[in-house]
C-alpha atoms as a PDB file:
ATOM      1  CA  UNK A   1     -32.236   4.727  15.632  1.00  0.00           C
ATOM      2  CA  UNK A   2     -33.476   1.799  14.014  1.00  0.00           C
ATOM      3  CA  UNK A   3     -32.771  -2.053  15.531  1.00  0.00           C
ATOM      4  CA  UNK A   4     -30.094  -2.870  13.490  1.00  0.00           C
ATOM      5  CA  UNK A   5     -28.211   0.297  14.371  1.00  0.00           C
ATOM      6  CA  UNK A   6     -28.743  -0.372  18.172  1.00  0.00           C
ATOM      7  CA  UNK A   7     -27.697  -3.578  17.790  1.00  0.00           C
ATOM      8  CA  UNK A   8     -24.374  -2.264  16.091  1.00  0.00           C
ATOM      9  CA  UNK A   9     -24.101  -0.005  19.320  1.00  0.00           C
ATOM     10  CA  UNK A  10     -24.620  -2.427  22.027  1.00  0.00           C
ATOM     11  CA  UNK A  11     -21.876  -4.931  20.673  1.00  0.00           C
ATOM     12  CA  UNK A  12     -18.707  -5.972  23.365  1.00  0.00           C
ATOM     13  CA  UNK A  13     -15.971  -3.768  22.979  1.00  0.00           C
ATOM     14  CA  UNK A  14     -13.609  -6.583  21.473  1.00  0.00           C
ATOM     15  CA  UNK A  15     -16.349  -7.538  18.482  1.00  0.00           C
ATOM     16  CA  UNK A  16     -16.302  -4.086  17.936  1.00  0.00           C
ATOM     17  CA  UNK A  17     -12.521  -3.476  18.345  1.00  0.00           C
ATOM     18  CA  UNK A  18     -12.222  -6.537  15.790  1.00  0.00           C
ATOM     19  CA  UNK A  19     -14.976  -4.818  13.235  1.00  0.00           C
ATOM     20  CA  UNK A  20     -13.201  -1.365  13.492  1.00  0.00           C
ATOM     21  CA  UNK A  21      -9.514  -3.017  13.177  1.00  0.00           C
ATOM     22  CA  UNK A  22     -10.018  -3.974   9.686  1.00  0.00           C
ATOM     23  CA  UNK A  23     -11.448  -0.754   7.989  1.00  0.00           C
ATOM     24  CA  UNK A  24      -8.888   1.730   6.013  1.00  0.00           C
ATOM     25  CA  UNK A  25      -7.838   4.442   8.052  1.00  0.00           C
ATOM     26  CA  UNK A  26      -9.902   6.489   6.233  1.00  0.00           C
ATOM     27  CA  UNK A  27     -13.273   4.832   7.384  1.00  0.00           C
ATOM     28  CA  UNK A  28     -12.025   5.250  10.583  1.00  0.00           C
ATOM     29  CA  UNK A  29     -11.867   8.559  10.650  1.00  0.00           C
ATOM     30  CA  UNK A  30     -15.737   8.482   9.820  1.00  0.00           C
ATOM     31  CA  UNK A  31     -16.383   6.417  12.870  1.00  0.00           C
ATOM     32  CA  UNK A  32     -14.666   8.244  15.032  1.00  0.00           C
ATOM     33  CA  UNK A  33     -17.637  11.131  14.350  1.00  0.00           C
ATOM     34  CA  UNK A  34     -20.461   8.564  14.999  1.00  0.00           C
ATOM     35  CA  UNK A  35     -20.725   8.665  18.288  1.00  0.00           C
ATOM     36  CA  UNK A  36     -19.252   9.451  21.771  1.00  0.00           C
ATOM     37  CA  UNK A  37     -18.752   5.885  22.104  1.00  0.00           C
ATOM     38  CA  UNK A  38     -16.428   4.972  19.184  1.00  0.00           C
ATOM     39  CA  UNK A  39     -14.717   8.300  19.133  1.00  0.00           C
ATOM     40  CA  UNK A  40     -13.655   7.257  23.429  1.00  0.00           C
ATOM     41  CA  UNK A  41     -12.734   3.694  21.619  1.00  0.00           C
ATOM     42  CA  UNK A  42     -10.947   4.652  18.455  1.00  0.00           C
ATOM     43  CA  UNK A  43      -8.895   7.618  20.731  1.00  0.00           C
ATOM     44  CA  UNK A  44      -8.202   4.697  23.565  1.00  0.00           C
ATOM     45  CA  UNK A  45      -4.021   3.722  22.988  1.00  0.00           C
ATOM     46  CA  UNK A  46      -5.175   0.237  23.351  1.00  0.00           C
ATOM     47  CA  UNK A  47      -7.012   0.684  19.768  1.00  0.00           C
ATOM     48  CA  UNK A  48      -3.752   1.826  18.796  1.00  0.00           C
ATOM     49  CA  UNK A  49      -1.840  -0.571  19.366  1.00  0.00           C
ATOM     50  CA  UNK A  50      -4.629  -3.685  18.269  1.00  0.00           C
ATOM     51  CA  UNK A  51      -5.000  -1.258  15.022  1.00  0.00           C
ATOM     52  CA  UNK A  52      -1.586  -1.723  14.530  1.00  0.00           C
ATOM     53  CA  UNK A  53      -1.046  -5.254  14.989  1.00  0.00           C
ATOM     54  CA  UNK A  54      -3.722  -6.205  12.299  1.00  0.00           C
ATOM     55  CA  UNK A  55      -2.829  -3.350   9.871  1.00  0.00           C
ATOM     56  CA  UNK A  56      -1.737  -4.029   6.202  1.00  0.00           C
ATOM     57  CA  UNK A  57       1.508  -2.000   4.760  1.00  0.00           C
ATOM     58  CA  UNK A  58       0.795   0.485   1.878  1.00  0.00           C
ATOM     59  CA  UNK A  59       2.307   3.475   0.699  1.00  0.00           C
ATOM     60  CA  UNK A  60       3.834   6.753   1.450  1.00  0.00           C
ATOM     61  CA  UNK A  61       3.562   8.161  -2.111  1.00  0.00           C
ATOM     62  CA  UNK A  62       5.080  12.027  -1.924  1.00  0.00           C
ATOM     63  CA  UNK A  63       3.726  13.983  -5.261  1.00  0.00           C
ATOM     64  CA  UNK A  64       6.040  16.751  -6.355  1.00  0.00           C
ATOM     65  CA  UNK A  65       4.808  19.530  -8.611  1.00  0.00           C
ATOM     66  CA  UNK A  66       5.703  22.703  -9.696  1.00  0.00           C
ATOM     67  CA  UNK A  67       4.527  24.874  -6.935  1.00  0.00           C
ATOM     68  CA  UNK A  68       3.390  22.603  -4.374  1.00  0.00           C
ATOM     69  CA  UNK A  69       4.064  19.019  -2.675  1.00  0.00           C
ATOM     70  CA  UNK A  70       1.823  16.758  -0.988  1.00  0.00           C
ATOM     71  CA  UNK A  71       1.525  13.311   0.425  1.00  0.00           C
ATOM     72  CA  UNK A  72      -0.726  10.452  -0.216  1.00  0.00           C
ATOM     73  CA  UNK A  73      -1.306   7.398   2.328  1.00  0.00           C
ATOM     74  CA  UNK A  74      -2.261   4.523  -0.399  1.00  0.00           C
ATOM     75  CA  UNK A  75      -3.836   1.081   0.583  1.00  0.00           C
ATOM     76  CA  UNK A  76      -3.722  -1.710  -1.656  1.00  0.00           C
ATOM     77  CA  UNK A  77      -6.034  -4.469  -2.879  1.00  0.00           C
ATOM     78  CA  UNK A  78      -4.342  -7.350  -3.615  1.00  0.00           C
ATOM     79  CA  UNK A  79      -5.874 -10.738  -4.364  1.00  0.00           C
ATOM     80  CA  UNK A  80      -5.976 -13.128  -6.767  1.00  0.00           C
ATOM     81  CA  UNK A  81      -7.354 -11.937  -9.727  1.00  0.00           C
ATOM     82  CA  UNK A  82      -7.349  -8.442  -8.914  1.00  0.00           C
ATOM     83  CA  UNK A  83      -5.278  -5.531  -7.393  1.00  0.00           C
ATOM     84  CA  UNK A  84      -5.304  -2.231  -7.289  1.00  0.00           C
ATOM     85  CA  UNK A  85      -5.032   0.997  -5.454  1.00  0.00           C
ATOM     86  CA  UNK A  86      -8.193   2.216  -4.580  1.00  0.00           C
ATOM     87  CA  UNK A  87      -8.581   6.108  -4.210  1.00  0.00           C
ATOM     88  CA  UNK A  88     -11.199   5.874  -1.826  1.00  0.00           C
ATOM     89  CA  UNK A  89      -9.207   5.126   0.476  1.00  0.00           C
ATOM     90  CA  UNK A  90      -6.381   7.755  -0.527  1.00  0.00           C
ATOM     91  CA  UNK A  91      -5.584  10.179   2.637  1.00  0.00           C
ATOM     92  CA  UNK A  92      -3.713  13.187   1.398  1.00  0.00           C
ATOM     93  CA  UNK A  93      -2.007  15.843   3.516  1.00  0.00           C
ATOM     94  CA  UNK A  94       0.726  18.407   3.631  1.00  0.00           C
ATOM     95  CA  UNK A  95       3.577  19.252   5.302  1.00  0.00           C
ATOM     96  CA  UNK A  96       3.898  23.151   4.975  1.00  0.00           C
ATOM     97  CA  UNK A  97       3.187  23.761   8.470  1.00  0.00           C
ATOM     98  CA  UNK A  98       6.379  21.770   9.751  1.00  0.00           C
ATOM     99  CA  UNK A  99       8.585  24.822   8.080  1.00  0.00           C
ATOM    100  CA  UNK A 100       8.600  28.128   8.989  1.00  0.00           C
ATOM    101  CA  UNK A 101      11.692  28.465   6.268  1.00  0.00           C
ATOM    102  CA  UNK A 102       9.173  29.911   2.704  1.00  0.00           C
ATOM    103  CA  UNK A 103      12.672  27.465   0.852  1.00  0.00           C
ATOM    104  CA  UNK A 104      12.457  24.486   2.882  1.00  0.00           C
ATOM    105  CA  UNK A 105      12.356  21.140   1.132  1.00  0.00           C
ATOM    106  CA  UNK A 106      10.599  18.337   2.831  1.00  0.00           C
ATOM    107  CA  UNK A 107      11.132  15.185   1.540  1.00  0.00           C
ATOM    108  CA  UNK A 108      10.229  11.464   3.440  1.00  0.00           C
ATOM    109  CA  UNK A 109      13.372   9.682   4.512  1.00  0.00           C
ATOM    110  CA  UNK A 110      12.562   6.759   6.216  1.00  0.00           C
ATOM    111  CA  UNK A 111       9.069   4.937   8.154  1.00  0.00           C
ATOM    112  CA  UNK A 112       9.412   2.618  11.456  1.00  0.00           C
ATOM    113  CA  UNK A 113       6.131   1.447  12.780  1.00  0.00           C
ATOM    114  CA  UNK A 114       3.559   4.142  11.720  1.00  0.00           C
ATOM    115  CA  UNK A 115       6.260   7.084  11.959  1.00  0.00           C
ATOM    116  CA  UNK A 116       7.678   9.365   9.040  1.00  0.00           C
ATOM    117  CA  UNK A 117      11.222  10.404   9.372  1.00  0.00           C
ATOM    118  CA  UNK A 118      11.271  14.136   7.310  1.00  0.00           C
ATOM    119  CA  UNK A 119      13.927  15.876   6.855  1.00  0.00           C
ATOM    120  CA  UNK A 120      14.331  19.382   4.570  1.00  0.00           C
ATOM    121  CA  UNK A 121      16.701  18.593   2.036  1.00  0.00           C
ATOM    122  CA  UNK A 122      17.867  22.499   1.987  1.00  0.00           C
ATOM    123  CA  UNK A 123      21.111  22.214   3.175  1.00  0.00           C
ATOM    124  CA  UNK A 124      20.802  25.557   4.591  1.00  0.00           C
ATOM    125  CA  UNK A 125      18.604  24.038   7.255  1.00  0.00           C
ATOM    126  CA  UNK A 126      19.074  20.936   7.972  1.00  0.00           C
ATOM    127  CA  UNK A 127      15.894  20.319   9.921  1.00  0.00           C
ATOM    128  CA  UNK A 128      14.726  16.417  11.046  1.00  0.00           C
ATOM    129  CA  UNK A 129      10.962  15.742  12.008  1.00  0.00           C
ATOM    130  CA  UNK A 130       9.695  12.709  13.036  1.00  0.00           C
ATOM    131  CA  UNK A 131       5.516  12.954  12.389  1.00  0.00           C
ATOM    132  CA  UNK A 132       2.467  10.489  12.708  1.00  0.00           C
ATOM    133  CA  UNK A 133       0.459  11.762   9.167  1.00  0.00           C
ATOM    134  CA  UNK A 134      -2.627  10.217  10.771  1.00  0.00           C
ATOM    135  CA  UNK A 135      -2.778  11.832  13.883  1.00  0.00           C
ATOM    136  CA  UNK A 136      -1.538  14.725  12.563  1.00  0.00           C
ATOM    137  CA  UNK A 137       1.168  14.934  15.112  1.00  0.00           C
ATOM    138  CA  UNK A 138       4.897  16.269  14.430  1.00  0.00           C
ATOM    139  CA  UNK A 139       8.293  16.490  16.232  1.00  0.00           C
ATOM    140  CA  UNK A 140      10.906  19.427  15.162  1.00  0.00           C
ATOM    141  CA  UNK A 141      13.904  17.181  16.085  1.00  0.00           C
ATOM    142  CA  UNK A 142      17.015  19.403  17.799  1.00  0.00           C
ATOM    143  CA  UNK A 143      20.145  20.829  16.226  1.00  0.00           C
ATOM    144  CA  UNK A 144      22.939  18.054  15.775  1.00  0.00           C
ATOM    145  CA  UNK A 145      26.365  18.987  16.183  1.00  0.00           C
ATOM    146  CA  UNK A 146      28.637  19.599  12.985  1.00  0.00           C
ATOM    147  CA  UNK A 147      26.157  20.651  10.541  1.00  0.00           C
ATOM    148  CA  UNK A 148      26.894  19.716   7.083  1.00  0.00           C
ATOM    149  CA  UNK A 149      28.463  22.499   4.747  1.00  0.00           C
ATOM    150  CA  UNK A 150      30.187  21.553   1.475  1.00  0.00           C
ATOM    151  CA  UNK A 151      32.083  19.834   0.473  1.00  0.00           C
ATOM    152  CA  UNK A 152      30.914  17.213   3.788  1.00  0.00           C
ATOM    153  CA  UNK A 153      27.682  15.240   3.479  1.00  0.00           C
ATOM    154  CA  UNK A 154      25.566  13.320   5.899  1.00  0.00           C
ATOM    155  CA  UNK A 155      23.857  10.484   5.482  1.00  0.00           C
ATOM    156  CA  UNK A 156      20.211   9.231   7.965  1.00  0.00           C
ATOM    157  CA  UNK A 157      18.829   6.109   8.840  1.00  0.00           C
ATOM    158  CA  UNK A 158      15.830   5.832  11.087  1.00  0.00           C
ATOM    159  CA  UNK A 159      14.032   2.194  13.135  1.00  0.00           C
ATOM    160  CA  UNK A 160      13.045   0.824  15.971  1.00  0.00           C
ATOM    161  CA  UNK A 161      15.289  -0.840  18.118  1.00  0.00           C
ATOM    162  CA  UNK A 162      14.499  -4.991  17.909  1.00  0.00           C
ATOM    163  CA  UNK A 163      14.876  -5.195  21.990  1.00  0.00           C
ATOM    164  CA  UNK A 164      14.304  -1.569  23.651  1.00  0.00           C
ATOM    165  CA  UNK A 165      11.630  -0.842  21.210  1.00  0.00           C
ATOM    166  CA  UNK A 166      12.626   2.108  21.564  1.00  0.00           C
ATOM    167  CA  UNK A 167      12.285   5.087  18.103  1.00  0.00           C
ATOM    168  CA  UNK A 168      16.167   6.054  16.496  1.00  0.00           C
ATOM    169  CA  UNK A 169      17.592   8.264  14.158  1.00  0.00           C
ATOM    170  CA  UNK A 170      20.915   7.810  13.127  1.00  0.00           C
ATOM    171  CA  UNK A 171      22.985  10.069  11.035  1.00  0.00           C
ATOM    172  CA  UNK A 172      26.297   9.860   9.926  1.00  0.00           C
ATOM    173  CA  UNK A 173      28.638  13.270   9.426  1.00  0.00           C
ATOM    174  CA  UNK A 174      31.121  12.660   6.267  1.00  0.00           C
ATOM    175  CA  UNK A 175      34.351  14.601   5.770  1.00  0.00           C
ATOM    176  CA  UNK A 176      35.545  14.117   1.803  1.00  0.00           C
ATOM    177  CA  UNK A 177      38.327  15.563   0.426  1.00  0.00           C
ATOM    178  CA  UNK A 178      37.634  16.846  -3.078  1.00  0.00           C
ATOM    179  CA  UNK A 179      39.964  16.549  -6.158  1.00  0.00           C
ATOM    180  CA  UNK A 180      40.737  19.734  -6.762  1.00  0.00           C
ATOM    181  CA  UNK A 181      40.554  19.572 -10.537  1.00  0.00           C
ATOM    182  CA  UNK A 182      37.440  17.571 -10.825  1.00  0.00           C
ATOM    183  CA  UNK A 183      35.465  17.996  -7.595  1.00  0.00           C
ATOM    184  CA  UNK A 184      35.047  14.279  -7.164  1.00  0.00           C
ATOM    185  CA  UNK A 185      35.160  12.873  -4.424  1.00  0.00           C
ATOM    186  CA  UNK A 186      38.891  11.383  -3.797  1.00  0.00           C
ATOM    187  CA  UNK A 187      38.392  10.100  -0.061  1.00  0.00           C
ATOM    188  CA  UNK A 188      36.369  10.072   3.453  1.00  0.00           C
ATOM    189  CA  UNK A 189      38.862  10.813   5.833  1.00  0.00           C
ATOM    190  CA  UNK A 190      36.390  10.430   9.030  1.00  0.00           C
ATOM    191  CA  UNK A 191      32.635   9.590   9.554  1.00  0.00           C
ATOM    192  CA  UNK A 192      30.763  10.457  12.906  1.00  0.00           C
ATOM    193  CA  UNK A 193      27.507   9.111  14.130  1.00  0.00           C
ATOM    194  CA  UNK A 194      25.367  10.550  16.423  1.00  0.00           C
ATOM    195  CA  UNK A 195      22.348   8.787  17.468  1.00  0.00           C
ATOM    196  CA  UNK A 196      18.893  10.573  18.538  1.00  0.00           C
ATOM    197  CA  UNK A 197      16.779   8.549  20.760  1.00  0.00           C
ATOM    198  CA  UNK A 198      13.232   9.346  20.355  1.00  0.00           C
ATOM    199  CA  UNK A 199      12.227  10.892  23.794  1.00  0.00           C
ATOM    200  CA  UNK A 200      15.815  11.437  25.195  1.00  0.00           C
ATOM    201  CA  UNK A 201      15.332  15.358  23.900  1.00  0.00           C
ATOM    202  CA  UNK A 202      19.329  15.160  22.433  1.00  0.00           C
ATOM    203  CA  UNK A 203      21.636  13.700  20.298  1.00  0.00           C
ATOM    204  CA  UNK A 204      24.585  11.485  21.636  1.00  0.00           C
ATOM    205  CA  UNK A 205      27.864  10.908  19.718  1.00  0.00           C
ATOM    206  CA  UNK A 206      28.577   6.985  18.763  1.00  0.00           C
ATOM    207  CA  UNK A 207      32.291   7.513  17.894  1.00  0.00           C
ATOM    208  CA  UNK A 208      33.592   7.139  14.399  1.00  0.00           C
ATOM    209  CA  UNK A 209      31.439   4.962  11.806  1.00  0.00           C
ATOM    210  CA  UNK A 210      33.364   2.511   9.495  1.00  0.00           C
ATOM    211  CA  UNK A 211      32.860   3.756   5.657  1.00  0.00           C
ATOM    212  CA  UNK A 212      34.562   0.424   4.470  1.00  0.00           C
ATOM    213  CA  UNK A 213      32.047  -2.244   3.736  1.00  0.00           C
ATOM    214  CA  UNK A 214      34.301  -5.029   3.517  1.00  0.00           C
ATOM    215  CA  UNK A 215      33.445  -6.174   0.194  1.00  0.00           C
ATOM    216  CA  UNK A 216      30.759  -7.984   2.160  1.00  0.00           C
ATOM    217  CA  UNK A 217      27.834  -6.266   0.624  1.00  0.00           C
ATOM    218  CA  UNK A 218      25.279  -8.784  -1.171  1.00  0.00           C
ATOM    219  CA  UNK A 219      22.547  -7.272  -3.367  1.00  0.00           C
ATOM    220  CA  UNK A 220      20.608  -7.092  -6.326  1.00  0.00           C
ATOM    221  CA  UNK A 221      21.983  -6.920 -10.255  1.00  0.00           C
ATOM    222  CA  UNK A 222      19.893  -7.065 -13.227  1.00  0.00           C
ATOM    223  CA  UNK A 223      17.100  -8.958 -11.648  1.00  0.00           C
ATOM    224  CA  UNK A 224      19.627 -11.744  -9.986  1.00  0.00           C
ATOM    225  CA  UNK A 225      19.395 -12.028  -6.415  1.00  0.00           C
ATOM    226  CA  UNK A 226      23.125 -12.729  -4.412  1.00  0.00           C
ATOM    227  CA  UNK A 227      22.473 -14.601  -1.341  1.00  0.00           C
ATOM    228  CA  UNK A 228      26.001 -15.944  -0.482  1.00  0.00           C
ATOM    229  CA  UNK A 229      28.704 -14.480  -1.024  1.00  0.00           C
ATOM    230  CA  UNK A 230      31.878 -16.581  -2.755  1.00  0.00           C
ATOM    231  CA  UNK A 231      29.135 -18.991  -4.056  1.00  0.00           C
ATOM    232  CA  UNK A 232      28.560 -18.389  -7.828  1.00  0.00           C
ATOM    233  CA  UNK A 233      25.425 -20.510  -8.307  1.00  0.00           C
ATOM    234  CA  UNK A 234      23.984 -18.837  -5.384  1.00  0.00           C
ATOM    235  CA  UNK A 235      22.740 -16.322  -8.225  1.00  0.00           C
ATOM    236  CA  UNK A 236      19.072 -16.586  -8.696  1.00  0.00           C
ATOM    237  CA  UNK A 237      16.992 -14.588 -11.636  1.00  0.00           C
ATOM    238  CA  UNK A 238      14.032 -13.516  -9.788  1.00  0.00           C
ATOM    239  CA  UNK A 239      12.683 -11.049 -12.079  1.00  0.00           C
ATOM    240  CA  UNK A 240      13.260  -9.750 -15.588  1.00  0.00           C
ATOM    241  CA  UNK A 241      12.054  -6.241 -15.968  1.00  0.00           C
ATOM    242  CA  UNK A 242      12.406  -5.554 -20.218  1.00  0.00           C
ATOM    243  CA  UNK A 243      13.391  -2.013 -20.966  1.00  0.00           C
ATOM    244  CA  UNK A 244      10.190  -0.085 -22.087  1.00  0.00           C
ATOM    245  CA  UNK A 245      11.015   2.010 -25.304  1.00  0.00           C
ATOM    246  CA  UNK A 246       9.142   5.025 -24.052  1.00  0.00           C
ATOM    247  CA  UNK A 247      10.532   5.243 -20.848  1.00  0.00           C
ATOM    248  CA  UNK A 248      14.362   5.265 -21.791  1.00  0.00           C
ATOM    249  CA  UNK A 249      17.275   7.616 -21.139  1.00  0.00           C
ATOM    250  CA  UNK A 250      19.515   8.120 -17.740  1.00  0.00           C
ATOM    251  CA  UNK A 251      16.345   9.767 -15.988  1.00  0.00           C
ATOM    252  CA  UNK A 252      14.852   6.263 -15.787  1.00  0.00           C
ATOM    253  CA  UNK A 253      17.980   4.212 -14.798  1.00  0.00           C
ATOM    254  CA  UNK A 254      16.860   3.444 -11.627  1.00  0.00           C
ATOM    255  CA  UNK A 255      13.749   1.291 -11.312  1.00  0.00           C
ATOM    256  CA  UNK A 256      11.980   0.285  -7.845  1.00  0.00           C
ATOM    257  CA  UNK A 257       9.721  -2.253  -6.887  1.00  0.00           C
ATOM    258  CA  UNK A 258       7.595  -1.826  -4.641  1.00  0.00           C
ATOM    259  CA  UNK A 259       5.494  -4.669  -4.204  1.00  0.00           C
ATOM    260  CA  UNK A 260       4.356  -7.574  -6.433  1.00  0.00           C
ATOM    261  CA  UNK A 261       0.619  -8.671  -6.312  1.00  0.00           C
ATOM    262  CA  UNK A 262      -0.799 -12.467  -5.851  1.00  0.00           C
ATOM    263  CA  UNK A 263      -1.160 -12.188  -9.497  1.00  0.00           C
ATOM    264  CA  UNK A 264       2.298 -11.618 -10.056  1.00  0.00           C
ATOM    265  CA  UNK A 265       2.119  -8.036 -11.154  1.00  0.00           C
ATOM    266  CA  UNK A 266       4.773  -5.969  -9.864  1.00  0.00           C
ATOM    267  CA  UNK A 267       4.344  -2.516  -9.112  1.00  0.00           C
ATOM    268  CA  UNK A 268       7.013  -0.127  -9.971  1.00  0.00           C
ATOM    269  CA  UNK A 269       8.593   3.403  -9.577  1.00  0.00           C
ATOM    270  CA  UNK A 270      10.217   4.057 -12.786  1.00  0.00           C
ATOM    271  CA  UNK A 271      12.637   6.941 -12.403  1.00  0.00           C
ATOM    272  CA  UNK A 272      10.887   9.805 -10.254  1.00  0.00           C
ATOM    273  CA  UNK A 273       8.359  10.047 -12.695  1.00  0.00           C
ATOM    274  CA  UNK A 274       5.851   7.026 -13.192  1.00  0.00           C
ATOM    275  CA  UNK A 275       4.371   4.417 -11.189  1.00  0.00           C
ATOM    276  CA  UNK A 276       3.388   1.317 -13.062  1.00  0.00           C
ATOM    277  CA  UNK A 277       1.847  -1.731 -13.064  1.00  0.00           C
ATOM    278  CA  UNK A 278       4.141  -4.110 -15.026  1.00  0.00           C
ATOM    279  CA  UNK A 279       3.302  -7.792 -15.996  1.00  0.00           C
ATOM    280  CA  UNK A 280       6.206  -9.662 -15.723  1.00  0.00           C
ATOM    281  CA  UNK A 281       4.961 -12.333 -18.167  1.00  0.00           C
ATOM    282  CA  UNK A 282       4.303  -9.800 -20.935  1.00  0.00           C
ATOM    283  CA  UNK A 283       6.184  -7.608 -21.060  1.00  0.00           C
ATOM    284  CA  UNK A 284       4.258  -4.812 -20.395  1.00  0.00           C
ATOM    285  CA  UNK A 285       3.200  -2.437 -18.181  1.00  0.00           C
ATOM    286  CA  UNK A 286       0.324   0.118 -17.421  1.00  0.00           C
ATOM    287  CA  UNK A 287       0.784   3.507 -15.766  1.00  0.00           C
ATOM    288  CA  UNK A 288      -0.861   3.776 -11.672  1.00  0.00           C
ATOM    289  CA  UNK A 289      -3.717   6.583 -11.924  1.00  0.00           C
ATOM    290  CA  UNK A 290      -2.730   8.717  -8.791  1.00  0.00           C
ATOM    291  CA  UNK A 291      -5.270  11.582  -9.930  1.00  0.00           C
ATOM    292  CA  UNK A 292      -1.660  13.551 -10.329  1.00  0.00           C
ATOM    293  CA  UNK A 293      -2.254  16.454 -12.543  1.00  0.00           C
ATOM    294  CA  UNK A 294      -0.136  15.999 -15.614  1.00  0.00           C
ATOM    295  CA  UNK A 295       2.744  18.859 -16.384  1.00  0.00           C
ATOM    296  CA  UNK A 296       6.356  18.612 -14.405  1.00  0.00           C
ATOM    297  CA  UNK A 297       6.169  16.750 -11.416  1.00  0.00           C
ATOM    298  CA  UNK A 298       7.963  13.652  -9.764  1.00  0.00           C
ATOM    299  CA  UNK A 299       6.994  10.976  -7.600  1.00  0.00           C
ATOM    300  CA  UNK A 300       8.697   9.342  -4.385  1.00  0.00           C
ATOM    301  CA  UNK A 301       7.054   6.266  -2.486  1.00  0.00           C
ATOM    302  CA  UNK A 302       7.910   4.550   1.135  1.00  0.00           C
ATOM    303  CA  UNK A 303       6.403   1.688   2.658  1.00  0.00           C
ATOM    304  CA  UNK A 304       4.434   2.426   5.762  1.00  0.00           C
ATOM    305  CA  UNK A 305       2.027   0.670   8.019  1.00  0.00           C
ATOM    306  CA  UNK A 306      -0.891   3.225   9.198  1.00  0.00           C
ATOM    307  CA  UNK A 307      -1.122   3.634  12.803  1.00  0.00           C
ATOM    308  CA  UNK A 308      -2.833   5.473  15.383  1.00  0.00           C
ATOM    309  CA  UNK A 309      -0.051   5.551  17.845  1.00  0.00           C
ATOM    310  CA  UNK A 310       0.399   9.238  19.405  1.00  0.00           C
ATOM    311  CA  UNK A 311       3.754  10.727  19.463  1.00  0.00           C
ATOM    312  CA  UNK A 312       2.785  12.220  23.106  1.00  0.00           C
ATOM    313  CA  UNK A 313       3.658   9.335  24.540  1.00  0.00           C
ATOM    314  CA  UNK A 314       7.413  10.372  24.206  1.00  0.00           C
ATOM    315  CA  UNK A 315       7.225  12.876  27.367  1.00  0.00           C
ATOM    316  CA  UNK A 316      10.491  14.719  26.595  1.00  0.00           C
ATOM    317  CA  UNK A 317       9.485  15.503  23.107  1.00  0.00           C
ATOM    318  CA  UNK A 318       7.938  19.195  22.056  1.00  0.00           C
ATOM    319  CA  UNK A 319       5.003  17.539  19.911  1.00  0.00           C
ATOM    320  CA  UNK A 320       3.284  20.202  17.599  1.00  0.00           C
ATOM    321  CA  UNK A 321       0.034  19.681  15.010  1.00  0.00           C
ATOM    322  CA  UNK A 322      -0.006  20.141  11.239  1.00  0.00           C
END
């Protein structure tokens, strides 16, 4: 070991906890086979939670293809006059050990802190995980009451809780009644939410959740942002995103941005197909290289904020590897 190397060693633990805090998850995943020292440091819940605190958001990107699915954890560059998303730093994994269904359908429905909410979409299953992709830790959350069956739906939402702190999943059990002629929905009778309470071990039942919104919503149309409501020139064009002649047709209606660089550049999930680049002040945009094999596939992304935090420390909670 040269002098430079001890030196590297020998430094406090908070220089060192401030060196390690800003390298890609990846990287750290290299240090942590150094040595004995950095692997007791990076594995301390203390690095955790400094990790966490200094850690920039990136990307749950979930690739779809014909007989497989996998997940990529993407970091981005971003400064002035350059962005990008390195691959590098790309951390891929899988999720087929979560399943013991050969059907199952696991899709990302929601992040909180460094924590995936999964869910299989099969509605023959109906199973909710809550996993930490970079500790490679997973919860198989229990059986709610009233499983959905035709023509009923649920709907999930999962956060943290501003005061407790505390990790929630909240889903919402829909009764329609169908038109019998068309199928369509004609009304929602009653809606139910439960609320799972990560560490409780079960599910507790809210009462009935209101499906009328009030005609309070605010939102986003055509690139005009509505920030009070009754107030006409509280419309605001943000953004203009032009139609691009090769990507046209209902499959790419829906268009979702996902973040826009220093440089202005926003970057873009068109459809469930592409991920773009787009330069608002041309008018043009460039297609993400994901290394995703071309052929019949889709794409969904999430926001999420890499962390180290351990799902153990929920004590009631049956936590599994993947």
């Amino acid at each position: 070991m040269d002098k430079h190397q001890l030196l590297l060693m020998n430094l406090p633990t908070h220089i060192m906890l401030e060196i390690l805090a800003r390298l890609p998850p990846k990287t750290i995943f290299i240090c942590k086979r150094v040595c004995k020292t950095w692997l007791e440091l990076i594995n301390d819940p203390h690095f955790a939670t400094f990790y966490f605190s200094r850690c920039r958001a990136g990307l749950v990107v979930h690739h779809s293809e014909m007989f497989k699915k996998y997940f990529k954890l993407v970091d981005f560059v971003d400064a002035y006059d350059h962005h990008d998303l390195p691959h590098d730093t790309m951390l891929k994994f899988t999720v087929n050990k979560l399943s013991s269904f050969f059907d199952a359908n696991i899709v990302v429905d929601g992040s909180a802190n460094g924590f995936l909410f999964m869910r299989d979409i099969n509605y023959k299953h109906e199973t909710l995980y809550i996993c930490n992709p970079l500790t490679r830790e997973y919860i198989e959350l229990p059986k709610p009451q009233r499983v959905a069956r035709y023509p009923s739906v649920v709907t999930h939402g999962f956060g943290v809780a501003s005061k407790s702190g505390e990790y929630k999943v909240v889903r919402i059990f829909h009764e329609r009644e169908l038109n019998p002629r068309t199928r369509a929905c004609r009304r929602v009778p009653s809606s139910e939410c439960q609320v799972y309470t990560l560490g409780t071990g079960a599910w507790r039942t809210v009462g009935e959740a209101p499906f009328s919104y009030n005609s309070r919503l605010l939102g986003l149309s055509s690139g005009e942002i509505f920030t009070e409501y009754g107030v006409e020139k509280s419309w605001t064009k943000e953004i203009v995103i032009r139609k691009i002649p090769e990507l046209a047709g209902p499959s790419f209606e829906v268009v979702q941005a996902l973040k826009i660089f220093t440089d202005g550049t926003i970057l873009l999930l068109w459809g469930d197909f592409f991920m773009l680049y787009y330069c608002s002040k041309t008018g043009t945009a460039k297609e993400v290289d994901l290394e995703q094999p071309s052929g019949p596939n889709s794409i969904e992304a999430i926001h999420y904020v890499p962390s180290f935090l351990s799902l153990k420390r929920f004590p009631l909670e049956n936590v599994s590897p993947f």
